[in-house]
C-alpha atoms as a PDB file:
ATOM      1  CA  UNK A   1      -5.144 -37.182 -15.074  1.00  0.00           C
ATOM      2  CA  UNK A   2      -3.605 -33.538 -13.974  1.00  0.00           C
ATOM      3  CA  UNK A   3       0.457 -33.776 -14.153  1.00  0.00           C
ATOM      4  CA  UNK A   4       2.367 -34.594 -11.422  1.00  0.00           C
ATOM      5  CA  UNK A   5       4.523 -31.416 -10.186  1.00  0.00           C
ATOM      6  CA  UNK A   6       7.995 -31.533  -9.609  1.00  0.00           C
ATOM      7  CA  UNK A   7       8.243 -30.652  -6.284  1.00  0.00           C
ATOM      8  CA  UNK A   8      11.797 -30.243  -6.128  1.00  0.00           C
ATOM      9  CA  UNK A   9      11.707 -28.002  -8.864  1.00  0.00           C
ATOM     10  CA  UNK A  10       9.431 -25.557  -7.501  1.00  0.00           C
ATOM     11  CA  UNK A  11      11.398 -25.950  -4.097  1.00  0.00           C
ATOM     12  CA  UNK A  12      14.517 -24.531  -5.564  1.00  0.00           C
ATOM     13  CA  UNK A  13      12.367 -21.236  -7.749  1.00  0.00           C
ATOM     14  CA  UNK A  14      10.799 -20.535  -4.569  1.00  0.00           C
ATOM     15  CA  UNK A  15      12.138 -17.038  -3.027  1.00  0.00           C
ATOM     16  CA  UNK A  16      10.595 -14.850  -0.511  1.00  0.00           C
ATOM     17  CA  UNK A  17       7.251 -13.136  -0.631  1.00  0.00           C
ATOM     18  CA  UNK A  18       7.314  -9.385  -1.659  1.00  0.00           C
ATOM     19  CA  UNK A  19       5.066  -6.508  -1.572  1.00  0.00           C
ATOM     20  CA  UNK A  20       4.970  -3.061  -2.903  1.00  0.00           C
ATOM     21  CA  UNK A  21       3.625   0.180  -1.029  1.00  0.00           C
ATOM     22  CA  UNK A  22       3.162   3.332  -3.098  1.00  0.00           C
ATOM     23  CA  UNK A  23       2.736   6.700  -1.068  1.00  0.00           C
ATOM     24  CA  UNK A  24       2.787  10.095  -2.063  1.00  0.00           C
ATOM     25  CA  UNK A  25       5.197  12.532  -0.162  1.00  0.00           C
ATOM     26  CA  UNK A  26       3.612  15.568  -0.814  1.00  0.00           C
ATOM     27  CA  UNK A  27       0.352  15.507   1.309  1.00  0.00           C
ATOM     28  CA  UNK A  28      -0.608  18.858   0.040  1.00  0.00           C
ATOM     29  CA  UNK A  29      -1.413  17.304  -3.262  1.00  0.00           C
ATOM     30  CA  UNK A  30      -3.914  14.850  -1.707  1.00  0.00           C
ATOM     31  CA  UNK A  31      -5.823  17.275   0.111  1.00  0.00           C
ATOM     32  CA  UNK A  32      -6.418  19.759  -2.823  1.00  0.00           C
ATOM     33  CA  UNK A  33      -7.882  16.387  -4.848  1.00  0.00           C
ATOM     34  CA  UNK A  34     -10.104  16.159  -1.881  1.00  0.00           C
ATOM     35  CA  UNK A  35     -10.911  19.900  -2.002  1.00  0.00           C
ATOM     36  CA  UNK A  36     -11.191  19.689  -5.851  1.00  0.00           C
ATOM     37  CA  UNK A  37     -13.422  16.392  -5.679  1.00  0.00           C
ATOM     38  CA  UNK A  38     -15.658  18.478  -3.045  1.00  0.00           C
ATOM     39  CA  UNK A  39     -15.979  21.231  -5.617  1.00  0.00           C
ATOM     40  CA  UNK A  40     -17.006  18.645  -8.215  1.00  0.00           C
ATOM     41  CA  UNK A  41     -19.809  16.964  -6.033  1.00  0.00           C
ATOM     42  CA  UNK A  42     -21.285  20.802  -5.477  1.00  0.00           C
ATOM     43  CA  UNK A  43     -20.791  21.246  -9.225  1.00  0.00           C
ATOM     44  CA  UNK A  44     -22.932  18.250 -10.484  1.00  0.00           C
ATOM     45  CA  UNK A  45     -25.511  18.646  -7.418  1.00  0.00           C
ATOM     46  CA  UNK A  46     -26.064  22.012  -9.096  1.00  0.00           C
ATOM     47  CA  UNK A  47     -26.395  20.839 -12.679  1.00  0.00           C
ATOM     48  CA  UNK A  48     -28.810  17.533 -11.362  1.00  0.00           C
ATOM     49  CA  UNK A  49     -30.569  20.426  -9.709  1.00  0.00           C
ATOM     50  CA  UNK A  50     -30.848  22.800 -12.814  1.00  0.00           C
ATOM     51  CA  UNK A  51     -31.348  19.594 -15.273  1.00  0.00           C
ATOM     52  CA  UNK A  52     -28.715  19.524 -17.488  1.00  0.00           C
ATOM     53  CA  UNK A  53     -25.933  17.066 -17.752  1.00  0.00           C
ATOM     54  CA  UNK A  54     -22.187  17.322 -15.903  1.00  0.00           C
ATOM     55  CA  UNK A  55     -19.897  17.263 -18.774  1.00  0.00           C
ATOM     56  CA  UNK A  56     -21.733  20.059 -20.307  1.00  0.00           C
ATOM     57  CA  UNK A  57     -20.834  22.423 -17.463  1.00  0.00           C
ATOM     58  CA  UNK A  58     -17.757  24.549 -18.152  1.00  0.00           C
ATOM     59  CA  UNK A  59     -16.567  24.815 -14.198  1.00  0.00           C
ATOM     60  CA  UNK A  60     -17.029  21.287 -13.907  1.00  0.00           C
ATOM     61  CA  UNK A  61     -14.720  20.861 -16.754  1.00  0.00           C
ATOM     62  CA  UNK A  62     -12.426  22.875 -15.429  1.00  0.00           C
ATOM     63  CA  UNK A  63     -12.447  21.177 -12.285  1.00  0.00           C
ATOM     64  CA  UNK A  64     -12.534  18.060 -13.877  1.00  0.00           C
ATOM     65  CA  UNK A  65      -8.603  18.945 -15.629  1.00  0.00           C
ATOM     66  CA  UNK A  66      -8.012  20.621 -12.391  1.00  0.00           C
ATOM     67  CA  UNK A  67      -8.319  17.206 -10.294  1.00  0.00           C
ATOM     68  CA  UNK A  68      -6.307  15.437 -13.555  1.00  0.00           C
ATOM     69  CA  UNK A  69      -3.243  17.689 -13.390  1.00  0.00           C
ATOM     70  CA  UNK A  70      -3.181  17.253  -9.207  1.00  0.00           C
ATOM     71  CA  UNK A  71      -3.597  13.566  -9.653  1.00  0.00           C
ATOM     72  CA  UNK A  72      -0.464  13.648 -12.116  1.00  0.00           C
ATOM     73  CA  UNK A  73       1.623  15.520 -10.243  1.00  0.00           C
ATOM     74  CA  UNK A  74       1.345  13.002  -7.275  1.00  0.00           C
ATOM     75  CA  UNK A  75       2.377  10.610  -9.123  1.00  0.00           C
ATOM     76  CA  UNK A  76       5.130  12.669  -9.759  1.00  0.00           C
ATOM     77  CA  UNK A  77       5.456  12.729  -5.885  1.00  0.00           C
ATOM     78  CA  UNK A  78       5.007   9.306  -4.689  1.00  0.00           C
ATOM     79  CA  UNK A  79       7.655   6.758  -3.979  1.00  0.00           C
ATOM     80  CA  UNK A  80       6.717   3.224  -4.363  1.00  0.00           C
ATOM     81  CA  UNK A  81       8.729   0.908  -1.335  1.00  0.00           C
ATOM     82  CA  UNK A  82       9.353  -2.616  -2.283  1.00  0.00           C
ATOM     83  CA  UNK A  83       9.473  -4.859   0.479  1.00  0.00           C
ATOM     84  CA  UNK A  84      10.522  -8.571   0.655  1.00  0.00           C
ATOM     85  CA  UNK A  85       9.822 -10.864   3.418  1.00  0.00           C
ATOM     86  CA  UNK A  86      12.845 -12.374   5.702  1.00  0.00           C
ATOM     87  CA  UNK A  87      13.332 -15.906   6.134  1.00  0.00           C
ATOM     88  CA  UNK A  88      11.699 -17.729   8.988  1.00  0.00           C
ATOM     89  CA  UNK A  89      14.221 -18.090  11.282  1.00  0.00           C
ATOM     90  CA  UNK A  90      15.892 -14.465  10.978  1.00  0.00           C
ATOM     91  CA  UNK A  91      11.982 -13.334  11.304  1.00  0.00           C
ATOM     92  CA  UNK A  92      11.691 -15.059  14.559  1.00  0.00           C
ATOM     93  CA  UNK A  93      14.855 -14.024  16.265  1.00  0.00           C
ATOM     94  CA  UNK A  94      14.138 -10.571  15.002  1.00  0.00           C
ATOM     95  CA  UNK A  95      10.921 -10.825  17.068  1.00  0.00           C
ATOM     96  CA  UNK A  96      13.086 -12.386  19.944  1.00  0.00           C
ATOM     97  CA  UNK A  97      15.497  -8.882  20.231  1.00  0.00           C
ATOM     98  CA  UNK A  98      12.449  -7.159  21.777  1.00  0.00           C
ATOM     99  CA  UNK A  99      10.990  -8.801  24.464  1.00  0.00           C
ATOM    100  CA  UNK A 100       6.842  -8.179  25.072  1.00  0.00           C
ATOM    101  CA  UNK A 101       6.487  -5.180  27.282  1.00  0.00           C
ATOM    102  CA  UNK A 102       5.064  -5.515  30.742  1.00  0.00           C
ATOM    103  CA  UNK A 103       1.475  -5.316  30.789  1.00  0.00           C
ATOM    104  CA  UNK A 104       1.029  -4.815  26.979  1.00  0.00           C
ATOM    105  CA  UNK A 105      -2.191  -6.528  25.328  1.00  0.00           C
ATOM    106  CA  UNK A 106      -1.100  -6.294  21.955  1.00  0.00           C
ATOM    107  CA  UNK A 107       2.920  -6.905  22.920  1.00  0.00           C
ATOM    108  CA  UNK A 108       1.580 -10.189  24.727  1.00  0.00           C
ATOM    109  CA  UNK A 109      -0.266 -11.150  21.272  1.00  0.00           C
ATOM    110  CA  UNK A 110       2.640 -10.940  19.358  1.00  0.00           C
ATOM    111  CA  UNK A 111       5.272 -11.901  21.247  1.00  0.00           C
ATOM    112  CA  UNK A 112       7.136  -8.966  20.585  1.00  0.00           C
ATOM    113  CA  UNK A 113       7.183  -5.391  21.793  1.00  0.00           C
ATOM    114  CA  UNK A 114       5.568  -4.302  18.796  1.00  0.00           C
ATOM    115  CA  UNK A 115       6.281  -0.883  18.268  1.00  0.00           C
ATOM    116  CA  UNK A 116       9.825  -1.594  18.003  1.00  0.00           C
ATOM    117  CA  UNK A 117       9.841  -4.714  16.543  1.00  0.00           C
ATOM    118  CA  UNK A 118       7.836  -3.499  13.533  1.00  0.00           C
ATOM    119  CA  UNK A 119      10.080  -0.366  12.716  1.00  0.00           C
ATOM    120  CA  UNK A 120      12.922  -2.770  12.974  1.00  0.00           C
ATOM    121  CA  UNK A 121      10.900  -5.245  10.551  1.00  0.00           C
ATOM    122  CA  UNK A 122      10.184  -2.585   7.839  1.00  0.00           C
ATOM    123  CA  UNK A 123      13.315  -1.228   8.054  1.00  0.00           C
ATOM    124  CA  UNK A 124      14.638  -4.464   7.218  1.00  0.00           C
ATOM    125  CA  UNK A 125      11.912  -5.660   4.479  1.00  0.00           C
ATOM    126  CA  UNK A 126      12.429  -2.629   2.619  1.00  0.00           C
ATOM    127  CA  UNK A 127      14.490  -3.168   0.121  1.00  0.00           C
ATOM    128  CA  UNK A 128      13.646  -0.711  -2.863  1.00  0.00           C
ATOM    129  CA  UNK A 129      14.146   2.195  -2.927  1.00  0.00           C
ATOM    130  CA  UNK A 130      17.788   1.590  -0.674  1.00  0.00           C
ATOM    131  CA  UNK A 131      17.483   3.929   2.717  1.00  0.00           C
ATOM    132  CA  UNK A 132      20.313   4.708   4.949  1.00  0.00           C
ATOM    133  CA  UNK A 133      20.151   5.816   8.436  1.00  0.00           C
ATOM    134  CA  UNK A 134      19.306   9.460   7.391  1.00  0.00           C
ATOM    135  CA  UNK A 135      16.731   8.569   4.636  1.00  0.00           C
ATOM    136  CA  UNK A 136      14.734   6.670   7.629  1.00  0.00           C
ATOM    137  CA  UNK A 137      14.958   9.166  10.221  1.00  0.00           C
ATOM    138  CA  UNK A 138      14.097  11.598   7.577  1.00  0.00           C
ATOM    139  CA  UNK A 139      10.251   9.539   7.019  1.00  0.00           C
ATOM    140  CA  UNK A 140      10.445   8.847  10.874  1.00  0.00           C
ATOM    141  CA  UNK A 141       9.714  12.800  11.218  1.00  0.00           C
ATOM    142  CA  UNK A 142       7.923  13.122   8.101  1.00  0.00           C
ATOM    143  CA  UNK A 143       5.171  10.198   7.966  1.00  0.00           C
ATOM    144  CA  UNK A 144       2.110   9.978   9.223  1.00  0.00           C
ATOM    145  CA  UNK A 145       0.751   7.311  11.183  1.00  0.00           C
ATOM    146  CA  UNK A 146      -1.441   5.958   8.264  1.00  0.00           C
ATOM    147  CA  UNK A 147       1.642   6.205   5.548  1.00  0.00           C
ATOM    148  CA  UNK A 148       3.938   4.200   8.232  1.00  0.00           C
ATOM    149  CA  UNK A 149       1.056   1.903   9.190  1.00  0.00           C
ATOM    150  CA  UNK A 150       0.974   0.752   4.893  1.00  0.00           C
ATOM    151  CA  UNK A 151       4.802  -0.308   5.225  1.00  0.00           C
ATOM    152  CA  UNK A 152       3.732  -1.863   8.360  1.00  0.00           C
ATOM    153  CA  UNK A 153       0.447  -3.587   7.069  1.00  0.00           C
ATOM    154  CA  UNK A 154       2.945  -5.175   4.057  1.00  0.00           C
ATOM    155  CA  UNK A 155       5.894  -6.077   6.242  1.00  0.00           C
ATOM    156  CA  UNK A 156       3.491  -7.992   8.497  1.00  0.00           C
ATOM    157  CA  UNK A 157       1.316  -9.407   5.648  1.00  0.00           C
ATOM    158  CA  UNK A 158       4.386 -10.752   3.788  1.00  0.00           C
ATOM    159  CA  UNK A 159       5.844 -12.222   7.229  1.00  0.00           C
ATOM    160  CA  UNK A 160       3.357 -13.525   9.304  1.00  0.00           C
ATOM    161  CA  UNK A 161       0.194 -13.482   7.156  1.00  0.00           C
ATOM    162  CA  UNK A 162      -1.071 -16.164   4.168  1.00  0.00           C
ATOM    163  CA  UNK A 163       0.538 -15.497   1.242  1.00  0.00           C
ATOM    164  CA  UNK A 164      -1.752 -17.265  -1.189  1.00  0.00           C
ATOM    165  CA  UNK A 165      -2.800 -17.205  -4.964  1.00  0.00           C
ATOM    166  CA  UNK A 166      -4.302 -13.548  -5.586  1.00  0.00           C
ATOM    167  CA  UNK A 167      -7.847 -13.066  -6.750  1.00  0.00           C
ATOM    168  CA  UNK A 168      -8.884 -10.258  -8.968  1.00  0.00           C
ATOM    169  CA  UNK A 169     -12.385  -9.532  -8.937  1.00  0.00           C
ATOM    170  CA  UNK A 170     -11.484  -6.706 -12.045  1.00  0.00           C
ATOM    171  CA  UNK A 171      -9.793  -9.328 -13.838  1.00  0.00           C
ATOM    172  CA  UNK A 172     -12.211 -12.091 -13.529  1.00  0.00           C
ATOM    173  CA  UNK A 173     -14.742  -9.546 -15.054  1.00  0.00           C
ATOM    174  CA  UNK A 174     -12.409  -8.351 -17.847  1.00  0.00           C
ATOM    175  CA  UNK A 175     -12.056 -12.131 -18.976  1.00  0.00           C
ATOM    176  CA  UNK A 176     -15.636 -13.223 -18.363  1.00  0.00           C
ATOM    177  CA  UNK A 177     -16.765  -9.877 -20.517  1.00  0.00           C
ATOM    178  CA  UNK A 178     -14.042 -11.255 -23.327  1.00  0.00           C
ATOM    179  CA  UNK A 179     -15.430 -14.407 -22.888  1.00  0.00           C
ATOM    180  CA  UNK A 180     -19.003 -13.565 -23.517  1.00  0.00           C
ATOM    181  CA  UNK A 181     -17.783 -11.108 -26.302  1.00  0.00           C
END
């Protein structure tokens, strides 16, 4: 017969859902990986074509080390955003300080002008690396819609989304393969 849980017990370790959202801030090194992955498709079409194998060729080498060091260096250049997830109650009036907008599909859904709501919500679930006023306005000129629209995904997902007991497909494979082995 499985254990009984404490209930209580987990009712006091409980704390808020977080998320973590790592984007690089030099978008300059992303497109020369895509440039440099580009070169390395044309590089092994040419040496499927001529019949020998990829890791023989010397420019694919190169390019290989090339995409490596790029890869690296946006690590280097990527800051990784921790958000954590506001309590119920300050969630919902938070959504209550803008009111839907007239005629607004997606405003109407949520219950919220959305647009504001959610750059008042990420500002708010961010909580690593610590932002002031400047720091924001600072990504607010500097981010593109995609790089805002991952804070935005998380703040939403931690908030207002299931937050259930991850799967990992890689580490369900890992174990089975450990298993077997």
């Amino acid at each position: 017969m499985p254990k009984k849980k404490d209930h209580k017990a987990l009712i006091k370790a409980s704390a808020l859902p977080e998320r973590s959202v790592a984007i690089c801030m030099n978008p300059e090194l992303f497109a020369r990986m895509q440039e440099i992955e580009r070169d390395l498709r044309s590089a092994e079409a040419e040496r499927e074509a001529a019949g020998s194998s990829l890791a023989s060729g010397s420019s694919a080498r190169e390019l290989a080390e090339q995409f490596e060091a790029v890869r690296l260096e946006m690590h280097e250049h990527t800051l990784t955003f921790r958000l954590r997830a506001l309590p119920r109650r300050r969630f919902t009036a938070l959504q209550a300080e803008f009111p839907p907008r007239e005629g607004n599909t997606a405003d109407a859904v949520a219950e919220t002008n959305i647009d504001a709501f959610t750059a008042a919500l990420v500002r708010r679930c961010v909580f690593e690396p610590e932002l002031d006023d400047e720091d924001w306005q600072i990504l607010d000129d500097t981010m593109s819609d995609g790089q805002w629209r991952l804070l935005d995904n998380a703040a939403w997902a931690i908030n207002a989304r299931d937050v259930d007991v991850p799967f990992s497909r890689i580490a369900s494979r890992i174990l089975e393969a450990s298993a077997d082995g």
